[in-house]
N, C-alpha and C. Protein backbone atom coordinates (compact mmCIF):
# COMPACT_ATOMS: atom_id res chain seq x y z
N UNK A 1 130.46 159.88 31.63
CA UNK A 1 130.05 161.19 31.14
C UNK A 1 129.02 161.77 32.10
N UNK A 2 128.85 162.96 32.57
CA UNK A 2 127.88 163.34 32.93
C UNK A 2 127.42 164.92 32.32
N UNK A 3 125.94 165.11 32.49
CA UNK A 3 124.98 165.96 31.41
C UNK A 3 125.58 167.39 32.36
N UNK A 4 126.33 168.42 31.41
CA UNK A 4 126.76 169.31 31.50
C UNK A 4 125.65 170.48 31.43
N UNK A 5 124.44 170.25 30.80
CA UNK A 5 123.06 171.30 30.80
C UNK A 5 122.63 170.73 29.40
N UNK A 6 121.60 171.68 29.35
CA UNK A 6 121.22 172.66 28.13
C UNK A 6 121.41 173.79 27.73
N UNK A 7 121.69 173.72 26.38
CA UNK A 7 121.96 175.08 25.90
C UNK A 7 121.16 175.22 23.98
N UNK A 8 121.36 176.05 23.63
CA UNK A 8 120.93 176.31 22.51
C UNK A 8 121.52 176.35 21.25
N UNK A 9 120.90 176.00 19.48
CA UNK A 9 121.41 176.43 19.10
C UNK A 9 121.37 177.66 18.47
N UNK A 10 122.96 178.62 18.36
CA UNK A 10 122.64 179.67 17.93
C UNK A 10 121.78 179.76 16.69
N UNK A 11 122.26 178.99 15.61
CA UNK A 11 121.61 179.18 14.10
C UNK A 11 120.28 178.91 14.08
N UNK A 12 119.82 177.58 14.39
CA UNK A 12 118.64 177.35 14.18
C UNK A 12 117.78 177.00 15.72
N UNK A 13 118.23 177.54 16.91
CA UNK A 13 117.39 177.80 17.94
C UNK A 13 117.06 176.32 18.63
N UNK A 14 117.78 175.32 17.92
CA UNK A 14 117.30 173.79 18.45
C UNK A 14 118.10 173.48 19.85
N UNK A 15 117.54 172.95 20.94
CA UNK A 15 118.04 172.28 22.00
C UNK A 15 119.31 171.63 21.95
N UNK A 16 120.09 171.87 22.48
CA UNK A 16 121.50 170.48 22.34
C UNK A 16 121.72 170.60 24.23
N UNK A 17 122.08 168.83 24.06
CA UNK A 17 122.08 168.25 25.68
C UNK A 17 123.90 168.41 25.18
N UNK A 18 124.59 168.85 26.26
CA UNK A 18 126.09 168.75 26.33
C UNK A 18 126.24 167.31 27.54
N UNK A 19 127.24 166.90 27.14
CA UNK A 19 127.61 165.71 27.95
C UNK A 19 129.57 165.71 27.93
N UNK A 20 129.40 165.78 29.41
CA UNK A 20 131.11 166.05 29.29
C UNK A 20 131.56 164.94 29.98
N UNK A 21 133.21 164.78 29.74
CA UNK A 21 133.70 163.91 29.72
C UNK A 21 133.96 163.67 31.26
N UNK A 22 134.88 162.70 31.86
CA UNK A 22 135.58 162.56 33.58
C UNK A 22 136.71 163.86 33.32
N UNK A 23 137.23 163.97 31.89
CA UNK A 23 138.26 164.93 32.55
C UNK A 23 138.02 166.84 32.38
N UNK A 24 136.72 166.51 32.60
CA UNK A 24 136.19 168.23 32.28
C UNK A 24 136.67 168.82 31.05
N UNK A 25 137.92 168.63 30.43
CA UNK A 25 138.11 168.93 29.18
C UNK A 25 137.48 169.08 27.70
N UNK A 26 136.56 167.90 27.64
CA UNK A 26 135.40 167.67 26.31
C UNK A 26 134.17 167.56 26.76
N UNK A 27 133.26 167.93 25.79
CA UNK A 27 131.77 167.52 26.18
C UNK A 27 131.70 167.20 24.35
N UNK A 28 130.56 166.47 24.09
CA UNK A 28 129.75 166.17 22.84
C UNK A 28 128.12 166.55 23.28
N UNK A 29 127.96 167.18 21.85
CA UNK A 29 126.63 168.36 21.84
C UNK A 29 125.78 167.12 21.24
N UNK A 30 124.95 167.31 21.59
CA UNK A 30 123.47 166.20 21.31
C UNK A 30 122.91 167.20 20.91
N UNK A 31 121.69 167.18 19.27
CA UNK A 31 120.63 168.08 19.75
C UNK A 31 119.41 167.59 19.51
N UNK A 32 118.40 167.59 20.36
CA UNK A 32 117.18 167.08 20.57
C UNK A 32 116.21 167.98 20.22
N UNK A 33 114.88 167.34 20.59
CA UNK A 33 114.12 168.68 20.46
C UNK A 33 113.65 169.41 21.99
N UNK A 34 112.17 170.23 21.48
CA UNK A 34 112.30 170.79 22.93
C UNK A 34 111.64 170.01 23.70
N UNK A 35 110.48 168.96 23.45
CA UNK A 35 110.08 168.09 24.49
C UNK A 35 111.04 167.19 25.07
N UNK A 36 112.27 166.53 24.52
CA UNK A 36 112.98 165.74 25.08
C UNK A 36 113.96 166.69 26.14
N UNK A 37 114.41 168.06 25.49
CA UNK A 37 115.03 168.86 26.45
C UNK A 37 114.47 169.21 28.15
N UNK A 38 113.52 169.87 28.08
CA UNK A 38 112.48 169.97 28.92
C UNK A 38 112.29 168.59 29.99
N UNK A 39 112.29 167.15 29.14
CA UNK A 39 112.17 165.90 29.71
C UNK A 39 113.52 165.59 30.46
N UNK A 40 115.22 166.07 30.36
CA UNK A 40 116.11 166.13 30.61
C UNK A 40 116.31 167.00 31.64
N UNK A 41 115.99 168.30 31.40
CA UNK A 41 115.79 169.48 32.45
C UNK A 41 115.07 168.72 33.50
N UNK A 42 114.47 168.21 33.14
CA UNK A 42 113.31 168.07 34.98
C UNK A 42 113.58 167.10 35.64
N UNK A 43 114.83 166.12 35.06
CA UNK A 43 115.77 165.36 35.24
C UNK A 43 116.77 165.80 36.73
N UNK A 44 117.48 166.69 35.40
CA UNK A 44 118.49 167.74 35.62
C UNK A 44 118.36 168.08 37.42
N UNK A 45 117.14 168.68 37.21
CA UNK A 45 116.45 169.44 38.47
C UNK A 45 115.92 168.79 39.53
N UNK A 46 115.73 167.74 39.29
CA UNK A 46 114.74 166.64 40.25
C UNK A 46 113.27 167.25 40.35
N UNK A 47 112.96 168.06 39.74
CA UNK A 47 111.52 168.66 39.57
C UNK A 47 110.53 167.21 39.31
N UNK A 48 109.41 167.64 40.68
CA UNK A 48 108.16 166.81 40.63
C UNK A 48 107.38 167.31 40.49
N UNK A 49 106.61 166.74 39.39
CA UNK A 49 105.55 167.15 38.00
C UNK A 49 104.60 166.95 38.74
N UNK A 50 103.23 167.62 38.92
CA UNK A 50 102.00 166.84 39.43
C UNK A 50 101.54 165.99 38.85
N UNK A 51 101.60 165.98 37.68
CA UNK A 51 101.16 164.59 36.77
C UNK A 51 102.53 163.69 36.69
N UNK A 52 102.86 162.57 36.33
CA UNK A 52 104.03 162.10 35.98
C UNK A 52 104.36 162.34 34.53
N UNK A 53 105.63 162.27 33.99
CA UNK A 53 106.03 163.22 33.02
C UNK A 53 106.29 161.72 32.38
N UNK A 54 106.22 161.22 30.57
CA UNK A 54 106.45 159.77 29.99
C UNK A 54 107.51 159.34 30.68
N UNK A 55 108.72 159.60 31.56
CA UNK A 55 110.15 159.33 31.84
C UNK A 55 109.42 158.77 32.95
N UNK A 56 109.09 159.49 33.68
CA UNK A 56 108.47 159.57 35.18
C UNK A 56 108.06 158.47 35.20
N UNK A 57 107.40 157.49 34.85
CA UNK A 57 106.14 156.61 33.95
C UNK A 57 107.05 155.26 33.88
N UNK A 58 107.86 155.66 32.86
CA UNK A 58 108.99 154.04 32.69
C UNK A 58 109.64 154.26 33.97
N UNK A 59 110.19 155.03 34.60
CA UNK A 59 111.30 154.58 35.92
C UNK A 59 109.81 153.56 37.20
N UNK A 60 108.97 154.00 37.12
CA UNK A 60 107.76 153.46 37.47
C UNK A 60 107.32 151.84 37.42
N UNK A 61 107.46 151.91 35.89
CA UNK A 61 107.34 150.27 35.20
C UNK A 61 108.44 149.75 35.29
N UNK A 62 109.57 150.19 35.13
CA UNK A 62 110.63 149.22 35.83
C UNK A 62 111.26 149.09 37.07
N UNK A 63 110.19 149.93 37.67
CA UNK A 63 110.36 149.31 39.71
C UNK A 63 109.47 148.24 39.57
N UNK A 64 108.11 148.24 39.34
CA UNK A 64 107.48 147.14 39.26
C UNK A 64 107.59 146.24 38.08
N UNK A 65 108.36 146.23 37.56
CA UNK A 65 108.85 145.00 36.67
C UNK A 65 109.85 144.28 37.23
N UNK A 66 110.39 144.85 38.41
CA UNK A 66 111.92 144.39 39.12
C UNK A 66 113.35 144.53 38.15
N UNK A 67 113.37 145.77 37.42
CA UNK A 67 114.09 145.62 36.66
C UNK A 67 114.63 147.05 37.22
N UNK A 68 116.51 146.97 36.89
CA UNK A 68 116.94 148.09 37.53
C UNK A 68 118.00 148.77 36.66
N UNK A 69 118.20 149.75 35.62
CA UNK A 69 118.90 150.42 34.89
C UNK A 69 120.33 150.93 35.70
N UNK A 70 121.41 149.54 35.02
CA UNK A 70 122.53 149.35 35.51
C UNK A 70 123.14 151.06 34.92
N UNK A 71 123.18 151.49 33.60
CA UNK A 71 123.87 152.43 32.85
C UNK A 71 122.99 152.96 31.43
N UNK A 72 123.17 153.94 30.93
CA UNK A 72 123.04 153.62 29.45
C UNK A 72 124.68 153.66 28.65
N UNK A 73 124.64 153.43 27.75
CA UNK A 73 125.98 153.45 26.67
C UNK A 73 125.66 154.40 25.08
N UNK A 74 126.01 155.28 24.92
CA UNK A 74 126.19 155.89 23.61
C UNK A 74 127.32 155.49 22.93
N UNK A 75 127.28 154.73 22.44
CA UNK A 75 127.99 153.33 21.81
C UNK A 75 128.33 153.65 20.08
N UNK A 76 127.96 154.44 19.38
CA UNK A 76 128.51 154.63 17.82
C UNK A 76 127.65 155.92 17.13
N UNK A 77 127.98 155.98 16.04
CA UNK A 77 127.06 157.00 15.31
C UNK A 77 127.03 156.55 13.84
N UNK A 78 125.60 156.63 13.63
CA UNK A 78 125.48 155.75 12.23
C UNK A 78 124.87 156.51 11.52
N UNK A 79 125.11 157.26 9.98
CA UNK A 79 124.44 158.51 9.64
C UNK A 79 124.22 159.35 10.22
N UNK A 80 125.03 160.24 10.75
CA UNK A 80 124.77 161.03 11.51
C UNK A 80 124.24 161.19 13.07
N UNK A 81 124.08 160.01 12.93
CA UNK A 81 122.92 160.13 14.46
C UNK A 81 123.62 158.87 15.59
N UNK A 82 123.60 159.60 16.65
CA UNK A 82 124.00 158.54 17.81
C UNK A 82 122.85 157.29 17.75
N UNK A 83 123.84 156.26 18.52
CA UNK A 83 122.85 155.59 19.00
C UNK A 83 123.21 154.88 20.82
N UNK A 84 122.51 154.74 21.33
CA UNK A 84 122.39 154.34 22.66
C UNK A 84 122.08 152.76 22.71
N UNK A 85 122.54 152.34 23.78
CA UNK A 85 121.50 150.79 24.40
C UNK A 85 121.85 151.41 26.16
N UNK A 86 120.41 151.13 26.80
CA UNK A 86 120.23 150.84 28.20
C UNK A 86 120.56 148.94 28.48
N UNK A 87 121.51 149.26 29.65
CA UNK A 87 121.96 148.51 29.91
C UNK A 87 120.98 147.85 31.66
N UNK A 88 120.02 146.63 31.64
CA UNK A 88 119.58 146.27 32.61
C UNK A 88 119.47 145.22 33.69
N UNK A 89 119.21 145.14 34.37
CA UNK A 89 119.27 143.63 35.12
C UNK A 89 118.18 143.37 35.84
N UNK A 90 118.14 142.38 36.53
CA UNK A 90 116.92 141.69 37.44
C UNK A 90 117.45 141.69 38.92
N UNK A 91 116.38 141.30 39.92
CA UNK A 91 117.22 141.43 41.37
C UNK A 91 117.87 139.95 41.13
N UNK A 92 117.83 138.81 40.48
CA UNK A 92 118.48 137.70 40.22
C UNK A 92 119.37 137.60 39.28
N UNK A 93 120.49 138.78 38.95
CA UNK A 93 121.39 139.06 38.14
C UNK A 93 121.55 138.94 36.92
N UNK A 94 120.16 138.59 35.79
CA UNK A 94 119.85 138.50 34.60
C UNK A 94 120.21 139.86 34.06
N UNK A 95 120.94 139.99 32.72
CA UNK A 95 121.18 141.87 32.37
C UNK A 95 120.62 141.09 30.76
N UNK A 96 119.86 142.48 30.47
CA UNK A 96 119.69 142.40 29.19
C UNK A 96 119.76 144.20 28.93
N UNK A 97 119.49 144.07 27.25
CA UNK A 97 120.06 146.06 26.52
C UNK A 97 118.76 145.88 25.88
N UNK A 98 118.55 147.66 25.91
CA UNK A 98 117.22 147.79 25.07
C UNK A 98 118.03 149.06 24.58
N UNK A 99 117.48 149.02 22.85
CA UNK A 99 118.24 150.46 22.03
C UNK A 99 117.38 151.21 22.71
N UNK A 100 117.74 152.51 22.36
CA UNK A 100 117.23 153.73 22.90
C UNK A 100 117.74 154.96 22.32
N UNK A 101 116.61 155.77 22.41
CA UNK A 101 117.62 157.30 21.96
C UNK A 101 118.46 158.03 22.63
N UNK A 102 119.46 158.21 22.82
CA UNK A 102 120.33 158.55 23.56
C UNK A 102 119.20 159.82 24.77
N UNK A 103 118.54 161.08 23.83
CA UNK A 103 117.69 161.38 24.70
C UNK A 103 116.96 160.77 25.74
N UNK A 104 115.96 159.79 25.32
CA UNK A 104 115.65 158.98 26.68
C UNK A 104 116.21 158.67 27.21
N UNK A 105 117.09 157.68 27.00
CA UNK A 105 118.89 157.03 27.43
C UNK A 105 118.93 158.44 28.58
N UNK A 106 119.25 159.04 28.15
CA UNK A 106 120.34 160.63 29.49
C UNK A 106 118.37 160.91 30.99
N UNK A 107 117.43 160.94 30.27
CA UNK A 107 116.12 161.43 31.27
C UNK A 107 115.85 160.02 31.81
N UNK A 108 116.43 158.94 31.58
CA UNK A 108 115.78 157.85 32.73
C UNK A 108 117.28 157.59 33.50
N UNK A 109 118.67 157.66 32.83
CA UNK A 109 119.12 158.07 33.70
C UNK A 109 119.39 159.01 34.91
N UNK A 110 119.06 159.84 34.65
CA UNK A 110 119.07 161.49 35.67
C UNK A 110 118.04 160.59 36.69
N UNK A 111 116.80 159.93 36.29
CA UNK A 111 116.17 159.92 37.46
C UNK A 111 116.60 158.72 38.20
N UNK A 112 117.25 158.05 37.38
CA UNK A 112 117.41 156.23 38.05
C UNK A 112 119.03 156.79 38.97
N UNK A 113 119.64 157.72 38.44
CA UNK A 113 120.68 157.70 39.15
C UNK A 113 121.85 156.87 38.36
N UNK A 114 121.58 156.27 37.53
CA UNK A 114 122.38 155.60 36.58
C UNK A 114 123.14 156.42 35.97
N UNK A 115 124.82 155.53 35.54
CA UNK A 115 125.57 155.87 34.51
C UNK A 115 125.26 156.62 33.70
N UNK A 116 126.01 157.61 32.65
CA UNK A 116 126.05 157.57 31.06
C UNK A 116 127.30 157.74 31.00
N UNK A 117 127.66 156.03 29.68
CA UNK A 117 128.97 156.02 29.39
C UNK A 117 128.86 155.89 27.87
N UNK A 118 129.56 156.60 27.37
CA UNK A 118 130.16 156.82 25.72
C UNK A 118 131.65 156.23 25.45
N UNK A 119 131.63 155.40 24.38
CA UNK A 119 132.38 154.96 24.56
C UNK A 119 133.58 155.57 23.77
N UNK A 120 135.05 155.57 23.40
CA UNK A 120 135.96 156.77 23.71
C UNK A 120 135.79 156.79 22.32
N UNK A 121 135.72 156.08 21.15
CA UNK A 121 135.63 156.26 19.34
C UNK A 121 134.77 157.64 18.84
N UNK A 122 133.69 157.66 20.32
CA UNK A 122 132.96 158.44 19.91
C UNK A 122 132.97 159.52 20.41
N UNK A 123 133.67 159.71 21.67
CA UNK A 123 133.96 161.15 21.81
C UNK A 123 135.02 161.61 21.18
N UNK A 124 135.91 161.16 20.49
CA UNK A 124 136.89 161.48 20.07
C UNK A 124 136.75 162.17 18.80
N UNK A 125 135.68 161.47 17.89
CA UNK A 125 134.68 161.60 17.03
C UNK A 125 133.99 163.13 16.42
N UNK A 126 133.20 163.41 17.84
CA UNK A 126 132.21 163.73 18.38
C UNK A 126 132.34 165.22 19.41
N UNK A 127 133.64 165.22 20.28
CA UNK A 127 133.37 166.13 21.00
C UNK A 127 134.20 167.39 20.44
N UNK A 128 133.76 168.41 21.21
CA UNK A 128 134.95 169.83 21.10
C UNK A 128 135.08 170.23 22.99
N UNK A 129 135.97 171.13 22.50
CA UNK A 129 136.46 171.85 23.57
C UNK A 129 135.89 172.12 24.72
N UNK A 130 135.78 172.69 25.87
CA UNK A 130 134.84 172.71 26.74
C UNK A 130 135.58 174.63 26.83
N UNK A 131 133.92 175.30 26.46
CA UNK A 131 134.33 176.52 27.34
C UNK A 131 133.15 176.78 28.00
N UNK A 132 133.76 176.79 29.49
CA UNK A 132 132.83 176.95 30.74
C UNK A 132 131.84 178.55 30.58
N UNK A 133 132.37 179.16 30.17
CA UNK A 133 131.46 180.44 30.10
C UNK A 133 130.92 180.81 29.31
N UNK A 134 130.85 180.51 27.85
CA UNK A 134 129.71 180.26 26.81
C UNK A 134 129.08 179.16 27.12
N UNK A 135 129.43 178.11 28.09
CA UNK A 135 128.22 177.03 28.32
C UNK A 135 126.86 177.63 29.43
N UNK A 136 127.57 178.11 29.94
CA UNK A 136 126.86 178.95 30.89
C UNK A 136 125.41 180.13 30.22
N UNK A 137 126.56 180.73 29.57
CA UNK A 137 125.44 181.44 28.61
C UNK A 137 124.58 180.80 27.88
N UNK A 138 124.84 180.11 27.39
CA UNK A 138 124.13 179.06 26.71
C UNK A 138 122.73 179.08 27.51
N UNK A 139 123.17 177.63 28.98
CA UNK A 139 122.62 177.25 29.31
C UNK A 139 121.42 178.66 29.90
N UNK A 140 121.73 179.72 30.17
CA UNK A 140 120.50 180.66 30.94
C UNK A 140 119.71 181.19 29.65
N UNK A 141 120.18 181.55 28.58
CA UNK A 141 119.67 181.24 26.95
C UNK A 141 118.30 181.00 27.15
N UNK A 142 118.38 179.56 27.30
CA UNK A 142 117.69 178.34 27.41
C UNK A 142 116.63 178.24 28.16
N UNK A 143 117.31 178.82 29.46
CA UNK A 143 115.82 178.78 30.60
C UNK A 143 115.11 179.91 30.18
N UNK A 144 115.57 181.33 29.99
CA UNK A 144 115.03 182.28 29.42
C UNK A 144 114.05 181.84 28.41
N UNK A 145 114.32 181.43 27.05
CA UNK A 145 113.38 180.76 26.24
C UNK A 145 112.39 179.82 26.69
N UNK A 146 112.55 179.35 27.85
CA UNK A 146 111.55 178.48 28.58
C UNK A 146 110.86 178.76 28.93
N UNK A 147 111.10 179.87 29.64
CA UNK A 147 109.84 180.62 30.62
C UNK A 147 109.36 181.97 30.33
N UNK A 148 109.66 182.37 28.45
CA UNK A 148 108.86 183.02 27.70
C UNK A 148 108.26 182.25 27.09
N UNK A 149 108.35 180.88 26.94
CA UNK A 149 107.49 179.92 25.47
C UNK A 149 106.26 179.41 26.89
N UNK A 150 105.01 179.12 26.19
CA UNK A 150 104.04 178.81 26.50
C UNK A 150 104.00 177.34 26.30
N UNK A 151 103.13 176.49 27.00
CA UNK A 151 103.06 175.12 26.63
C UNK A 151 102.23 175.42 24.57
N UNK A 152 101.47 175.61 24.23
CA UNK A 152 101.09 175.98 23.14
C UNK A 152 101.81 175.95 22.00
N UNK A 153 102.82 177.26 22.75
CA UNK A 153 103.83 177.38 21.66
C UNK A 153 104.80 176.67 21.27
N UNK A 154 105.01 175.70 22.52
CA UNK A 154 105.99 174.94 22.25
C UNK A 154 105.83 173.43 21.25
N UNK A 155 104.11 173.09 21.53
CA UNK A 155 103.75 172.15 20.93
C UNK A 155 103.71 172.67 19.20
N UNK A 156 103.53 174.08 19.18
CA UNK A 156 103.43 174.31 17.67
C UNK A 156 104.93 174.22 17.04
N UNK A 157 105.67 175.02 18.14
CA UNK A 157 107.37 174.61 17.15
C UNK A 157 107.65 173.44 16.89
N UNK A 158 106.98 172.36 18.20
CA UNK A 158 107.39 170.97 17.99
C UNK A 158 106.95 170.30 16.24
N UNK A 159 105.76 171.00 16.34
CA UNK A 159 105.01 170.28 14.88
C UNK A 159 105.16 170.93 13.93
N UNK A 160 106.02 172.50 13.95
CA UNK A 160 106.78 172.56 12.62
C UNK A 160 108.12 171.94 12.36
N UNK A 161 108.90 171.39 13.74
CA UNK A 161 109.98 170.89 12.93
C UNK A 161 109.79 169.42 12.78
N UNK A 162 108.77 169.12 13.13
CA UNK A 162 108.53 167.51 12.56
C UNK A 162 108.05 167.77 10.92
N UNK A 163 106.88 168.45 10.83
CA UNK A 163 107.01 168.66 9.46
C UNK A 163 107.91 169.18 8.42
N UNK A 164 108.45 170.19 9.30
CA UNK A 164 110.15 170.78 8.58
C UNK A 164 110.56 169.09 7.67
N UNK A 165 111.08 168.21 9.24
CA UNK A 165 111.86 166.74 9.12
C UNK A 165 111.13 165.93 7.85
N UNK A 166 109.27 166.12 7.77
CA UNK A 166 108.98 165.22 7.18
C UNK A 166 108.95 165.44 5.08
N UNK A 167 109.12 167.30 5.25
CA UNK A 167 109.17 167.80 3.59
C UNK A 167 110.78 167.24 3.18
N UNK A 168 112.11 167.25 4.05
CA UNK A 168 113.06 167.24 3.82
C UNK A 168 113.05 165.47 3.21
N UNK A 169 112.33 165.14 4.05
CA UNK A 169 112.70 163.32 3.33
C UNK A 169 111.77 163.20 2.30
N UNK A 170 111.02 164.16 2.15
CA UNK A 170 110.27 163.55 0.75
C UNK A 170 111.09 164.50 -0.74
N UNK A 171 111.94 165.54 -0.37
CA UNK A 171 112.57 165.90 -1.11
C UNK A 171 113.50 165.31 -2.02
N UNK A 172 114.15 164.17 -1.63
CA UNK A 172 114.91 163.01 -1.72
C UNK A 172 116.42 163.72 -1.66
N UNK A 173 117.05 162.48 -2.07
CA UNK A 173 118.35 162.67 -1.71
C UNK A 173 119.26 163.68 -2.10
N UNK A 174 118.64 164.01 -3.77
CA UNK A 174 119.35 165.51 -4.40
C UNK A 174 119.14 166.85 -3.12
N UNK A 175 117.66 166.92 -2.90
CA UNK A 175 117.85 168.30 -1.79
C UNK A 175 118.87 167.88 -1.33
N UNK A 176 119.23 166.98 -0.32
CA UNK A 176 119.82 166.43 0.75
C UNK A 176 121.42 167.04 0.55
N UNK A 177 121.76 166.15 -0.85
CA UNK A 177 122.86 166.53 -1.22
C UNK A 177 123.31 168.08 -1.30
N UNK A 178 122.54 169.00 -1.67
CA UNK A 178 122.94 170.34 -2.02
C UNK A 178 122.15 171.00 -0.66
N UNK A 179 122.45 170.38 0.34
CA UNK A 179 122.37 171.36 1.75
C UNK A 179 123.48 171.03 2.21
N UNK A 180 123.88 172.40 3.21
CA UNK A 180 124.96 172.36 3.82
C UNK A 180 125.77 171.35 4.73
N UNK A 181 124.56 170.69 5.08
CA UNK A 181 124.45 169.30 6.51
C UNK A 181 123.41 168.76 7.06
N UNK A 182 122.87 168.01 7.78
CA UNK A 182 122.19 167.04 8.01
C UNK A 182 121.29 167.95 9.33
N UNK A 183 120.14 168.41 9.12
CA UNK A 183 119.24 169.09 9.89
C UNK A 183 119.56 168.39 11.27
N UNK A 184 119.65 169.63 12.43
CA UNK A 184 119.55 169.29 14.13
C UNK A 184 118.39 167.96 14.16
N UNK A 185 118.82 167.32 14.98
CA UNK A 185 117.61 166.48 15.48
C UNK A 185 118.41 165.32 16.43
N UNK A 186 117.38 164.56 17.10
CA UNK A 186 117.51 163.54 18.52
C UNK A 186 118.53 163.02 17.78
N UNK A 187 120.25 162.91 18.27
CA UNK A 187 120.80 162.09 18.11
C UNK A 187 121.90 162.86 16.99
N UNK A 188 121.64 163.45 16.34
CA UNK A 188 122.96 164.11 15.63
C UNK A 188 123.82 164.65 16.11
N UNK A 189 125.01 164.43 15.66
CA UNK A 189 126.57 165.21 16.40
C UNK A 189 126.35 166.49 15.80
N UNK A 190 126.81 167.57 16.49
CA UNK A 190 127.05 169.02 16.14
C UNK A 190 128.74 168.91 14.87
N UNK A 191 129.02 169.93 14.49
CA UNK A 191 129.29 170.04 13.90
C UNK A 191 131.23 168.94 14.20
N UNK A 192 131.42 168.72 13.37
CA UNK A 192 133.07 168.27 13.27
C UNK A 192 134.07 168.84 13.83
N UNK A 193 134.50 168.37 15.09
CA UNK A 193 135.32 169.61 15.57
C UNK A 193 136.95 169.62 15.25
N UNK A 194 137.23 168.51 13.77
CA UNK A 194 138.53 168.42 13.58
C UNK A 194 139.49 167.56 14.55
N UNK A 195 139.02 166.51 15.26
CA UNK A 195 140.12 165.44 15.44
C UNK A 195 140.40 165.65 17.03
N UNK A 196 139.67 166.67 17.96
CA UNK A 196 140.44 166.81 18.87
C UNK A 196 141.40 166.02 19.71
N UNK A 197 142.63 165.96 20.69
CA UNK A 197 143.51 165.30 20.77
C UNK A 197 142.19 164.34 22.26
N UNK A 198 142.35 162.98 22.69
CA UNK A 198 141.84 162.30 23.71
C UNK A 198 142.23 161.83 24.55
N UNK A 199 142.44 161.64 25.70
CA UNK A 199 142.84 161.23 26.70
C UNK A 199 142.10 160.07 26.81
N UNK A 200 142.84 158.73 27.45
CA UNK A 200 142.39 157.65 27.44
C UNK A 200 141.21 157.22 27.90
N UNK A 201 140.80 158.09 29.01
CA UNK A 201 139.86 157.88 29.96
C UNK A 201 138.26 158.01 29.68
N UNK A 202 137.62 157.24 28.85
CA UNK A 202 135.57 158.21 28.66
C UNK A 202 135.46 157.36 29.30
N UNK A 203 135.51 157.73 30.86
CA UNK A 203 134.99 156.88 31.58
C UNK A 203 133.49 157.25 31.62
N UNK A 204 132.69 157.43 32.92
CA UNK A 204 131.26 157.54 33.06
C UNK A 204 130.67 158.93 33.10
């Protein structure tokens, strides 16, 4: 798979990372928030932060740990929400997996140069159609909203939709039930796109 951009959502204005398939045909919409987006973007861009950015930081600790991020894997979806494992090794061919949010999972790849592979249950699952020119729009959307939002402002949207996240779980399960669907956030599939047909291949 590789990260097709950012783009937006229309309804509720939340970040979604697109990730498309080897055969350009599908992508699956991730939606995150805006610090993890932003953390992806500068990915995206190879943009160097004067400070190091938290991503910046782990690719750091695992040069000096001798540890080298073979891939990540977006591997199933459990309630709604993806889940990831980084896949690692040693310079003495030891591999071990650490879970992860698929968000981090996609920003330490971009910088390590590593994989992202999904495996095909879940794009099949998971993805829709690919149209190149609403992704596009999308994606300038996006930067536009970037470079009208202030660092400020962005920390305040951040901490209304955490609190948004935190009234909804104390509501219990009746709210839950009588909403339409399962609020945007790190790791939820966009909407059901009805079965699309798959080609054998989710490769990387």
């Amino acid at each position: 798979m590789s990260v097709a951009g950012i783009a937006l959502d229309a309804a509720s204005r939340s970040p979604i990372v697109l990730l498309r398939d080897p055969s350009g045909r599908r992508q699956v919409p991730i939606w995150i928030d805006q610090a993890q987006a932003q953390n992806i973007m500068a990915g995206l861009t190879g943009q160097t932060p004067p400070r190091p950015l938290s991503h910046d930081l782990m690719v750091s600790l695992l040069e000096l740990g001798g540890l080298s991020l073979e891939r990540v894997v977006i591997n199933t979806i459990e309630e709604s929400t993806f889940r990831a494992v980084m896949k690692l090794s040693t310079a003495d061919g030891e591999s071990s997996e650490l879970d992860a949010r698929p968000s981090d999972a996609i920003a330490l790849a971009l910088r390590t140069g590593s994989g992202i592979w999904m495996l095909e249950e879940v794009v099949a699952d998971a993805s829709i159609a690919v149209d190149a020119e609403a992704d596009a729009e999308d994606q300038a959307d996006f930067r536009r909203f970037l470079d009208g939002t202030s660092p400020a402002e962005l920390i305040r949207n951040l901490g209304r939709a955490r609190q948004d996240a935190t009234l909804e779980l104390e509501a219990g399960p009746e709210a839950e039930a009588e909403a339409e669907g399962p609020a945007p956030g790190d790791g939820e599939p966009g909407p059901d796109p009805g079965g699309s047909p798959a080609p054998p291949d989710a490769g990387p």
